[in-house]
Protein backbone atom coordinates (compact mmCIF):
# COMPACT_ATOMS: atom_id res chain seq x y z
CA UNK A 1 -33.46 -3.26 33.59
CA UNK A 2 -36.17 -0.33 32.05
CA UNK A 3 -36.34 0.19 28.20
CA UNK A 4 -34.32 3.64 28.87
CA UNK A 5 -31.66 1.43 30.31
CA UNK A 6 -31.46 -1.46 27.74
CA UNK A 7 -31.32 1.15 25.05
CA UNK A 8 -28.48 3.34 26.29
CA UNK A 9 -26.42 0.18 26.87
CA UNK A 10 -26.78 -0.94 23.05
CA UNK A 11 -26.12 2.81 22.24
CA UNK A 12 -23.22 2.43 24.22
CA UNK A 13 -22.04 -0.82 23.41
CA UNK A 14 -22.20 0.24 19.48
CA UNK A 15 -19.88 3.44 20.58
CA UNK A 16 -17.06 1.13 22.01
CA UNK A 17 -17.90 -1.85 19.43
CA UNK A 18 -17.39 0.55 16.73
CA UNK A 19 -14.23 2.01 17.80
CA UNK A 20 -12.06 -1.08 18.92
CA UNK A 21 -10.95 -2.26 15.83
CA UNK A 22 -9.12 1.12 15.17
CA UNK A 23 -7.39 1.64 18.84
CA UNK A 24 -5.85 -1.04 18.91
CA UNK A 25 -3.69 -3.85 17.00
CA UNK A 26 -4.64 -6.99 17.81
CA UNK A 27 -6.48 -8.97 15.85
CA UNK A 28 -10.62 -9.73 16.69
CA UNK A 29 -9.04 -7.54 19.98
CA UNK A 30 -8.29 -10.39 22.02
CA UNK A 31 -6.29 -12.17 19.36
CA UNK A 32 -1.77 -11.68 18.45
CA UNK A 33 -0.34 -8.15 18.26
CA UNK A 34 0.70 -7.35 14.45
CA UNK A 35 3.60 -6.64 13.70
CA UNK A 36 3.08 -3.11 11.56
CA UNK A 37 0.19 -1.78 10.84
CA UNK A 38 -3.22 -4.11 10.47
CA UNK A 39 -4.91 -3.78 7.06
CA UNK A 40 -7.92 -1.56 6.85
CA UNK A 41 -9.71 -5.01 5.80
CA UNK A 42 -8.95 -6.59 9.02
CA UNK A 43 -10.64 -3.74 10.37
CA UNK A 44 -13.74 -3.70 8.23
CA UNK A 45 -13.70 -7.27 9.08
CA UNK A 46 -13.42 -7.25 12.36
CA UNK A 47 -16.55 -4.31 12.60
CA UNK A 48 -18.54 -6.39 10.54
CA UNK A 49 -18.41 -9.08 13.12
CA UNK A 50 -18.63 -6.51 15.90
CA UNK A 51 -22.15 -5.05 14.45
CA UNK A 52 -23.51 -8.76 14.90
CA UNK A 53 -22.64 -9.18 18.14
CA UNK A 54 -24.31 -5.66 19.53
CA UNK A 55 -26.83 -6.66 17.37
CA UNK A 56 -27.42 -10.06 19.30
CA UNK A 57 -27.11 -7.43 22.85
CA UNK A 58 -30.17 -5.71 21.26
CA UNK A 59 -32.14 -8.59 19.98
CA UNK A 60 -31.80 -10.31 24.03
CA UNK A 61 -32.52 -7.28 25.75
CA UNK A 62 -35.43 -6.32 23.00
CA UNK A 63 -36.67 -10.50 23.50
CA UNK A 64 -36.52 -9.75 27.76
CA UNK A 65 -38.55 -6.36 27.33
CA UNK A 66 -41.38 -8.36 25.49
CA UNK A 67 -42.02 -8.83 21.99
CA UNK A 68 -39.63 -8.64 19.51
CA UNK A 69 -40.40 -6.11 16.59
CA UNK A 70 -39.65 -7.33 12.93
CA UNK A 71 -37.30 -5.59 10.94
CA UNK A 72 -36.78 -5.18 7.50
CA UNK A 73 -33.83 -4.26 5.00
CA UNK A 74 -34.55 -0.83 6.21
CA UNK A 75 -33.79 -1.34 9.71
CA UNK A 76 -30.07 -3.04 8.68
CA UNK A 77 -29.10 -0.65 6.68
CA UNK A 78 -29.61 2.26 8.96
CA UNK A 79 -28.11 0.45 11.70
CA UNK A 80 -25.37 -0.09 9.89
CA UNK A 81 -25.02 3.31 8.70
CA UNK A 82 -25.32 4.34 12.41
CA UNK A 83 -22.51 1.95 13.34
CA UNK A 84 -20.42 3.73 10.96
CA UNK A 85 -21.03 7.26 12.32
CA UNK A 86 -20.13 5.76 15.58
CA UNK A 87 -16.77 4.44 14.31
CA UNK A 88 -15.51 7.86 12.84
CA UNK A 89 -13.52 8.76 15.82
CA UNK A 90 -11.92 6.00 15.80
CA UNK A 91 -11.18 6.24 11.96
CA UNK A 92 -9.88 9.79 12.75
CA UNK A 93 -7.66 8.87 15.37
CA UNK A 94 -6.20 5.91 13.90
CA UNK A 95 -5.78 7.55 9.89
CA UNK A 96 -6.19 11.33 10.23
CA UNK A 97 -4.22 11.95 13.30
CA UNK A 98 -0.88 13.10 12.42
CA UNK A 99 1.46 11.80 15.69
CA UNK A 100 4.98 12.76 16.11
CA UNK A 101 6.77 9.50 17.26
């Protein structure tokens, strides 16, 4: 797989990563439907775990292209800034969507 490639599909991954734990109700998405609503915590949560996980997609395709760069605080925090940004659709559909049931 080129660079080009490998970084798209972490770009990608974050998208969908980002965005799971507000389209749907179960919990860590594989887990029981809730009954209700699932707390915003739960959701925090569960992108919280998310971010590690296409974080360990990045590190083994960054460790397969060659040598892995170190990364400080810096790199974390924007990272995890980005991840937010990438979850605000999500967000919007789940909160600020007004649905007629």
């Amino acid at each position: 797989m080129s660079i080009t490639a490998s970084i798209w599909l972490v770009i990608l991954a974050a998208l969908v990563a980002a965005n799971l734990p507000f389209i749907n109700q179960r919990w860590a998405v594989v887990g029981p439907v809730t009954q209700g609503r699932k707390p915003m915590w739960a959701r925090l949560l569960e992108m919280l775990v998310l971010y590690f996980l296409v974080g360990g997609l990045a590190l083994l395709l960054e460790r397969r292209a060659g040598q892995i760069a170190p990364q400080g605080w810096e790199f974390y925090a924007v990272t995890g800034a980005l991840f937010l940004t990438l979850a605000f659709p999500g967000f919007v559909y789940r909160y600020l969507v007004h649905r007629r049931d």
